[in-house]
C-alpha atoms as a PDB file:
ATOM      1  CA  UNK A   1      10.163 144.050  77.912  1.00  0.00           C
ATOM      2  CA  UNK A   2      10.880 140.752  79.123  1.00  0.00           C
ATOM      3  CA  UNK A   3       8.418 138.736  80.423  1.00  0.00           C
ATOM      4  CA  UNK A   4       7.698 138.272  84.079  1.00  0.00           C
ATOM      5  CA  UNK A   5       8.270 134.392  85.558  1.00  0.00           C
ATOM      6  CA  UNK A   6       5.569 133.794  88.048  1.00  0.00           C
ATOM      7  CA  UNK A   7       6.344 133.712  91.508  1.00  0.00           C
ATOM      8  CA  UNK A   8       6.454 130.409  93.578  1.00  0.00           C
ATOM      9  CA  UNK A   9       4.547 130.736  96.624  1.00  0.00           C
ATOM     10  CA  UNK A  10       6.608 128.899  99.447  1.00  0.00           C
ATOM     11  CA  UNK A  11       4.353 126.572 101.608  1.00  0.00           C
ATOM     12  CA  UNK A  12       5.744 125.324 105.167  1.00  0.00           C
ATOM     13  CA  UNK A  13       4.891 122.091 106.817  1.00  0.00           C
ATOM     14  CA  UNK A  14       4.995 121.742 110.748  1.00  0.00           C
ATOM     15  CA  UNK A  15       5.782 118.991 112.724  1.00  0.00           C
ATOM     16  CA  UNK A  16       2.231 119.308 113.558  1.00  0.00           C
ATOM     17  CA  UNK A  17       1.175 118.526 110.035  1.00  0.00           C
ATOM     18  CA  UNK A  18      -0.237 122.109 109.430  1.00  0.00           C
ATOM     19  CA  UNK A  19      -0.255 124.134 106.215  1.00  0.00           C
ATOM     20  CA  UNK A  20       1.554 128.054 106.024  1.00  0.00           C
ATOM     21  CA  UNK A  21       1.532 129.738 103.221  1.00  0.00           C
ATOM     22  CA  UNK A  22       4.155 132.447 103.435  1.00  0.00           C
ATOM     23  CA  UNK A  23       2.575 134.369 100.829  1.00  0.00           C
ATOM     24  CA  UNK A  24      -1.147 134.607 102.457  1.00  0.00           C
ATOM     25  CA  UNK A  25       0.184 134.456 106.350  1.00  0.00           C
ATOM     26  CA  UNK A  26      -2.838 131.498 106.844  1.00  0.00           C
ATOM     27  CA  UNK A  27      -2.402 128.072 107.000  1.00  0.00           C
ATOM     28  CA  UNK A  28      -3.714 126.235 104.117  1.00  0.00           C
ATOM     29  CA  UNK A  29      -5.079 122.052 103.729  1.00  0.00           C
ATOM     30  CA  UNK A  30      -4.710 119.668 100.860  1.00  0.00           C
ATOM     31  CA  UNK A  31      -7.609 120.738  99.484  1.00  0.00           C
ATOM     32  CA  UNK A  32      -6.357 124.377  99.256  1.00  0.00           C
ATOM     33  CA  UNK A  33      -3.064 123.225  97.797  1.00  0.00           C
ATOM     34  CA  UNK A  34      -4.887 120.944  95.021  1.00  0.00           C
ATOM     35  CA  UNK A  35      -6.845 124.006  94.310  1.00  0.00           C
ATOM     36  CA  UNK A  36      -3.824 126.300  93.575  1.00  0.00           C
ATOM     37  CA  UNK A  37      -2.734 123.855  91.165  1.00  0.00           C
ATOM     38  CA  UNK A  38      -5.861 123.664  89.554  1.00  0.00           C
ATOM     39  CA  UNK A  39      -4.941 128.050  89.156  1.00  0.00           C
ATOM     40  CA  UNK A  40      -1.936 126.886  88.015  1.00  0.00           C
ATOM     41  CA  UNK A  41      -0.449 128.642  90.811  1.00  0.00           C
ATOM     42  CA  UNK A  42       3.711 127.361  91.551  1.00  0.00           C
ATOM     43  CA  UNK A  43       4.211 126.560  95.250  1.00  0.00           C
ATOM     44  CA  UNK A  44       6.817 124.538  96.368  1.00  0.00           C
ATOM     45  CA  UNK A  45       6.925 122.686 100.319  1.00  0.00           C
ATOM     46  CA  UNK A  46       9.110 123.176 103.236  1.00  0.00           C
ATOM     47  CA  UNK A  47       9.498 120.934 106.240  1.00  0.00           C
ATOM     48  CA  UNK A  48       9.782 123.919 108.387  1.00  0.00           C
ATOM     49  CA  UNK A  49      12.262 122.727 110.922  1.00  0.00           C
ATOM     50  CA  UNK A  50      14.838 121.013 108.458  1.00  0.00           C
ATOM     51  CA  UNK A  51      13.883 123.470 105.524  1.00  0.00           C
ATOM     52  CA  UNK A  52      14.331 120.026 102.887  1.00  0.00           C
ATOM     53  CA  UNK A  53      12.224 120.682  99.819  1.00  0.00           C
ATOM     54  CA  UNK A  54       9.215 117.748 100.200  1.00  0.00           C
ATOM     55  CA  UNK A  55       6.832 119.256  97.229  1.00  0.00           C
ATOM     56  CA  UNK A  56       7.032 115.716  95.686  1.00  0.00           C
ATOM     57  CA  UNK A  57       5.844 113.647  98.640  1.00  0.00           C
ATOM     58  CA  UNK A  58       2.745 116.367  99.520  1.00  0.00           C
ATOM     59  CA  UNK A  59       1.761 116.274  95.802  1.00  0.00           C
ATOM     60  CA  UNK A  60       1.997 112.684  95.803  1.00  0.00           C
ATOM     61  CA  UNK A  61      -0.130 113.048  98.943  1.00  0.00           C
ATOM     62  CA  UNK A  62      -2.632 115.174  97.492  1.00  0.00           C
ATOM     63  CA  UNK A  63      -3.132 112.545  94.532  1.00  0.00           C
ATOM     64  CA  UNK A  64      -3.986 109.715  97.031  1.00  0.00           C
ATOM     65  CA  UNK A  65      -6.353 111.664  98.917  1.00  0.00           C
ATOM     66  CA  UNK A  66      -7.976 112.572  95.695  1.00  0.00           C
ATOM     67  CA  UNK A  67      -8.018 108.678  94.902  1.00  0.00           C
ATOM     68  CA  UNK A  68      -9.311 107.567  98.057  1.00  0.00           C
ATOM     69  CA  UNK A  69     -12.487 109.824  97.846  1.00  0.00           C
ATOM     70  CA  UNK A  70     -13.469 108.063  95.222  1.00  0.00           C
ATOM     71  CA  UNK A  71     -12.084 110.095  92.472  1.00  0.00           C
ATOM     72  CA  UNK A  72     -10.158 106.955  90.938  1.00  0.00           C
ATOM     73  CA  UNK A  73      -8.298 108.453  87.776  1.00  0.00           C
ATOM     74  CA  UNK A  74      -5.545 106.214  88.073  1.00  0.00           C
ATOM     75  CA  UNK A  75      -6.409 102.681  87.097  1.00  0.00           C
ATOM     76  CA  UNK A  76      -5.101  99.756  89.225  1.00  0.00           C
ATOM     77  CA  UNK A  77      -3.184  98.529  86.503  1.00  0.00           C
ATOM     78  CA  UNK A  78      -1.150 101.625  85.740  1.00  0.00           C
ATOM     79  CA  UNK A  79      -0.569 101.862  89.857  1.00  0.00           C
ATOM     80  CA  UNK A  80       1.014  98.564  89.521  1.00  0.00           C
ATOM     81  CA  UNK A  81       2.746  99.429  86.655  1.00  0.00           C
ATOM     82  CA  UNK A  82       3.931 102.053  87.607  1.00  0.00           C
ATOM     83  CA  UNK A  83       5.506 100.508  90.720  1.00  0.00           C
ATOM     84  CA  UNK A  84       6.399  98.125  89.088  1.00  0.00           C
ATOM     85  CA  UNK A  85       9.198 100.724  87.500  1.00  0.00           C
ATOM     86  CA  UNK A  86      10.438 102.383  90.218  1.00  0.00           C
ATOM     87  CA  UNK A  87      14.095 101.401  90.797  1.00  0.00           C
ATOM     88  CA  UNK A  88      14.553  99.998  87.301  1.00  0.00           C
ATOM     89  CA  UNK A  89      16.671 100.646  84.609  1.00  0.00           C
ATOM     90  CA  UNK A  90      14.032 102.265  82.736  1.00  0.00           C
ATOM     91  CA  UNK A  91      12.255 105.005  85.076  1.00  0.00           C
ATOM     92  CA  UNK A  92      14.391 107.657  83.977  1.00  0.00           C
ATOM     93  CA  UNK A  93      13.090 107.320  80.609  1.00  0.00           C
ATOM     94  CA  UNK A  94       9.259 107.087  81.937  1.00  0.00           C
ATOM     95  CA  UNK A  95       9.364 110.255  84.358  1.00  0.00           C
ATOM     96  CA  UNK A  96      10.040 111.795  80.980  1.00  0.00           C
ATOM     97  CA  UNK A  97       7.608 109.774  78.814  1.00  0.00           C
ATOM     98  CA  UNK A  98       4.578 110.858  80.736  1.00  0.00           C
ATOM     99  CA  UNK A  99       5.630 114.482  81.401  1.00  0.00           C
ATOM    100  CA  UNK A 100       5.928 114.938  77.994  1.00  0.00           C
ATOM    101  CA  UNK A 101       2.607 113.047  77.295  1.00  0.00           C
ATOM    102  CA  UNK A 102       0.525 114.861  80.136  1.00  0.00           C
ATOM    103  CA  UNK A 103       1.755 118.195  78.186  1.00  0.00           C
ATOM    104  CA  UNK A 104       0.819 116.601  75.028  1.00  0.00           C
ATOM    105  CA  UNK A 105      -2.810 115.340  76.158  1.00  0.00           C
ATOM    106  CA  UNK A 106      -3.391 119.176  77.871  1.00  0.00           C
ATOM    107  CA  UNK A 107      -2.468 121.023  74.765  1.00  0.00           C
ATOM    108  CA  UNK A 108      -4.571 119.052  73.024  1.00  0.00           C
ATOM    109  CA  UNK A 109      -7.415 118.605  75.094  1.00  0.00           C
ATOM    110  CA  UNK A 110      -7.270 122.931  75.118  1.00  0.00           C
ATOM    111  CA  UNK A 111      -7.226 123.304  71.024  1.00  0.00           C
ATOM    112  CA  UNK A 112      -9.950 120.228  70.595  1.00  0.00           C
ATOM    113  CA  UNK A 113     -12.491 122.305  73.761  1.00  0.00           C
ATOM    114  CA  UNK A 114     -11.449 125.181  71.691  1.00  0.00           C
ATOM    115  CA  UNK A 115     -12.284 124.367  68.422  1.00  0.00           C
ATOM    116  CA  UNK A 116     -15.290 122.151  69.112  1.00  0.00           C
ATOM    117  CA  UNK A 117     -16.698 124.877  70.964  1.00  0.00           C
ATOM    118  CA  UNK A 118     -16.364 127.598  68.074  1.00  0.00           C
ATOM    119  CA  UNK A 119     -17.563 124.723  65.714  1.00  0.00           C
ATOM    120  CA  UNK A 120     -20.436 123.974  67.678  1.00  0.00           C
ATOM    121  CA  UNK A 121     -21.255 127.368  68.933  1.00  0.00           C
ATOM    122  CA  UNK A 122     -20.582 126.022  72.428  1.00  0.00           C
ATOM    123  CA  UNK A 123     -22.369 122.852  72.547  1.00  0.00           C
ATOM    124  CA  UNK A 124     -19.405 120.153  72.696  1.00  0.00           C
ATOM    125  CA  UNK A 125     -20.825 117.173  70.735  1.00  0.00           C
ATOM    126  CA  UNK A 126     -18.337 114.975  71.618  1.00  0.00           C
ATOM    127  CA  UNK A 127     -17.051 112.739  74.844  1.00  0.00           C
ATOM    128  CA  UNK A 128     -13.075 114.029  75.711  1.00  0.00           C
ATOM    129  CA  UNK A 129     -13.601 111.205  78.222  1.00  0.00           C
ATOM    130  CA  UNK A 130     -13.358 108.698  75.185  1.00  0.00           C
ATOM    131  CA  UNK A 131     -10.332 110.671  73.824  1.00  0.00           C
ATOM    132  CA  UNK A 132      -8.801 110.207  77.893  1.00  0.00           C
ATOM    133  CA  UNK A 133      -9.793 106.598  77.922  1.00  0.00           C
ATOM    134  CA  UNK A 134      -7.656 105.764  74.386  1.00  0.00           C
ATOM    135  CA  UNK A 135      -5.097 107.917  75.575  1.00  0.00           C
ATOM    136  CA  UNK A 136      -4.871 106.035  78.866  1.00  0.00           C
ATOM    137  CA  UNK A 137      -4.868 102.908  77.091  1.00  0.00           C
ATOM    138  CA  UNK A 138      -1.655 103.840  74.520  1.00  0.00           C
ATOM    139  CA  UNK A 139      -0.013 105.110  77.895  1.00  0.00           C
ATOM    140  CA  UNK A 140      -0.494 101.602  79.597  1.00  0.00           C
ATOM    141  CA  UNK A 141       0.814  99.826  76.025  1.00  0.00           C
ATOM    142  CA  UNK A 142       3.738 101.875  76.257  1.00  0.00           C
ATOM    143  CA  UNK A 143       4.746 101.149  79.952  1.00  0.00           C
ATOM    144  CA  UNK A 144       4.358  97.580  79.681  1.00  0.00           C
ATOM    145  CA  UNK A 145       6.721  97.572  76.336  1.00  0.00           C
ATOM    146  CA  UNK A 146       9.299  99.707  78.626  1.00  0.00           C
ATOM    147  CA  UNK A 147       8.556  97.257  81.962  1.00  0.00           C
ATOM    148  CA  UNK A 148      11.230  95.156  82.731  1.00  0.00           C
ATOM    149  CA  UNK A 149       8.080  92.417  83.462  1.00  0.00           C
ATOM    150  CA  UNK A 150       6.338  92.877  80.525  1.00  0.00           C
ATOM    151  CA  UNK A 151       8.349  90.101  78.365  1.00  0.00           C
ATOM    152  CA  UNK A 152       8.906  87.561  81.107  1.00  0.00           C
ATOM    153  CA  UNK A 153      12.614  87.718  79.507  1.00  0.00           C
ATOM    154  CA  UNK A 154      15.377  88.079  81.460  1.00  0.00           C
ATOM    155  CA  UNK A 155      17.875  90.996  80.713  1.00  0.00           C
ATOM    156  CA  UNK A 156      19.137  89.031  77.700  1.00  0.00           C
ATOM    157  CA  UNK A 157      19.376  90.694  74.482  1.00  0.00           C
ATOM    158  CA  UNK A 158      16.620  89.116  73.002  1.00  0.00           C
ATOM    159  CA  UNK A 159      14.559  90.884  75.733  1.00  0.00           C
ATOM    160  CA  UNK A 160      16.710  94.141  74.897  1.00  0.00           C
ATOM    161  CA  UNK A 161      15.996  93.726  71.146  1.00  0.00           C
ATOM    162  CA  UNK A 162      12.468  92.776  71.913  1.00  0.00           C
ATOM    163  CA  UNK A 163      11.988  95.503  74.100  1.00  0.00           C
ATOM    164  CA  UNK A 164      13.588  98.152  71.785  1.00  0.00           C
ATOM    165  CA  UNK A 165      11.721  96.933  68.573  1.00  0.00           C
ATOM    166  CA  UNK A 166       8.331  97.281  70.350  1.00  0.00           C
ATOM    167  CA  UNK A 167       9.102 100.803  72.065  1.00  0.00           C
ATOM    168  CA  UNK A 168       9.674 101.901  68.475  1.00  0.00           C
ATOM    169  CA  UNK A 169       6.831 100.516  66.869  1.00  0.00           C
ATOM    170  CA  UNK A 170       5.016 102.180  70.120  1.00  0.00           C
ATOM    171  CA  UNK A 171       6.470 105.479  69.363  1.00  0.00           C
ATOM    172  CA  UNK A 172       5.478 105.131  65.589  1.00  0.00           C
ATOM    173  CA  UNK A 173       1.741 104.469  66.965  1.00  0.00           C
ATOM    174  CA  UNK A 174       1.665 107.325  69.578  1.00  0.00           C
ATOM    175  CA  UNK A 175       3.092 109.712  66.324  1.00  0.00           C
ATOM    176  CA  UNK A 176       0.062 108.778  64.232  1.00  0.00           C
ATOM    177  CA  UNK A 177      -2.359 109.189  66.715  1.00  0.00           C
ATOM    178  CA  UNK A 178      -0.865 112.606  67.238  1.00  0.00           C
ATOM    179  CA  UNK A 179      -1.316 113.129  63.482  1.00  0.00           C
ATOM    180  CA  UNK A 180      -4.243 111.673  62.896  1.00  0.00           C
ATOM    181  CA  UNK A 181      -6.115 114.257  65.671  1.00  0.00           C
ATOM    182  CA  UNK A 182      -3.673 117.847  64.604  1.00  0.00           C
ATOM    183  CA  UNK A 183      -5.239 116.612  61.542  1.00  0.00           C
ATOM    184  CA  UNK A 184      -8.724 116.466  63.073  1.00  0.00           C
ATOM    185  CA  UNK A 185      -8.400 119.901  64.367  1.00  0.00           C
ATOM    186  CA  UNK A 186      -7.095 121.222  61.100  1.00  0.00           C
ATOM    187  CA  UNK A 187     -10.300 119.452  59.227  1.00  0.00           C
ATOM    188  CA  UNK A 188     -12.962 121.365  62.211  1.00  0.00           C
ATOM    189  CA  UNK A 189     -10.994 124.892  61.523  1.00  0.00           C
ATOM    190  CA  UNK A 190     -10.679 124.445  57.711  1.00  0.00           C
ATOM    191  CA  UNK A 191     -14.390 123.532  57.681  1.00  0.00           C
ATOM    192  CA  UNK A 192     -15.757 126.803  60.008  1.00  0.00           C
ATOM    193  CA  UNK A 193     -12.935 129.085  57.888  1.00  0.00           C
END
């Protein structure tokens, strides 16, 4: 039997700035919305009179409401950065970059919770914060080898060789890393086996 894709709940947004969620008939804030994707519940946004998809915008909304309560995650630094990228020849290549490393850092922050906590009979020993703070670091690295600014180059190919020479030798450092802690986890399960 095949398996069943989750359904995506459709939210609408009035011109009123209100909330509906189709699937619950109630209207819904923010904070409800940031909460289903904590669930990992799909939903996808309406404007309800021109019926254009604007999911992107009310996440993005969502994020800097998150920020400005004092919840900064994002440091100033990768903000600008990050700007810094948008209408570049590059951002393709970034929207990717960090999709695939958010995946990267979940699945690993799930098997490291998971085996420290069989390891450790449930007291976690360790700070994932550090693990988040050297990942955050390597991300930052990596941007400003793929920012157009970084090199203070112009497009020249010295800039392009440059640039291309350091994203590899970036890559090469983000593959370790990524060895170095499957490694890690195979060392805690070999040693409670």
């Amino acid at each position: 039997m095949a398996e069943k894709k989750p359904i995506t709940v459709t939210i609408k947004k009035y011109a009123n700035r209100r909330l509906y969620n189709t699937a619950t008939s109630t209207y819904v804030t923010l904070e409800n919305l940031a909460g289903m994707v904590k669930e990992g519940i799909e939903f996808n946004v309406y404007d309800a009179k021109t019926g254009d998809d604007i999911t992107r915008s009310v996440l993005t909304q969502i994020i800097m409401e998150a920020e400005n309560s004092g919840k900064n995650l994002l440091p100033l630094s990768f903000l600008r950065q990050l700007i810094g990228f948008y209408g570049g020849n590059m951002d393709w290549v970034l929207g990717r970059y960090l999709d695939q490393s958010m995946q990267s850092f979940m699945g690993n922050q799930d098997k490291m919770k998971e085996a420290m906590q069989k390891v450790s009979g449930g007291i976690f020993p360790f700070s994932l914060e550090e693990m988040g703070k050297q990942n955050m670091t390597m991300l930052e690295r990596t941007m400003k080898i793929f920012s157009p600014f970084a090199t203070g180059e112009g497009d020249g190919a010295v800039a392009g060789a440059r640039m291309k020479a350091e994203s590899e030798r970036s890559l090469e450092e983000l593959q370790g890393q990524l060895d170095k802690l499957q490694k890690q986890i195979g060392d805690i399960l070999k040693g409670r086996g």
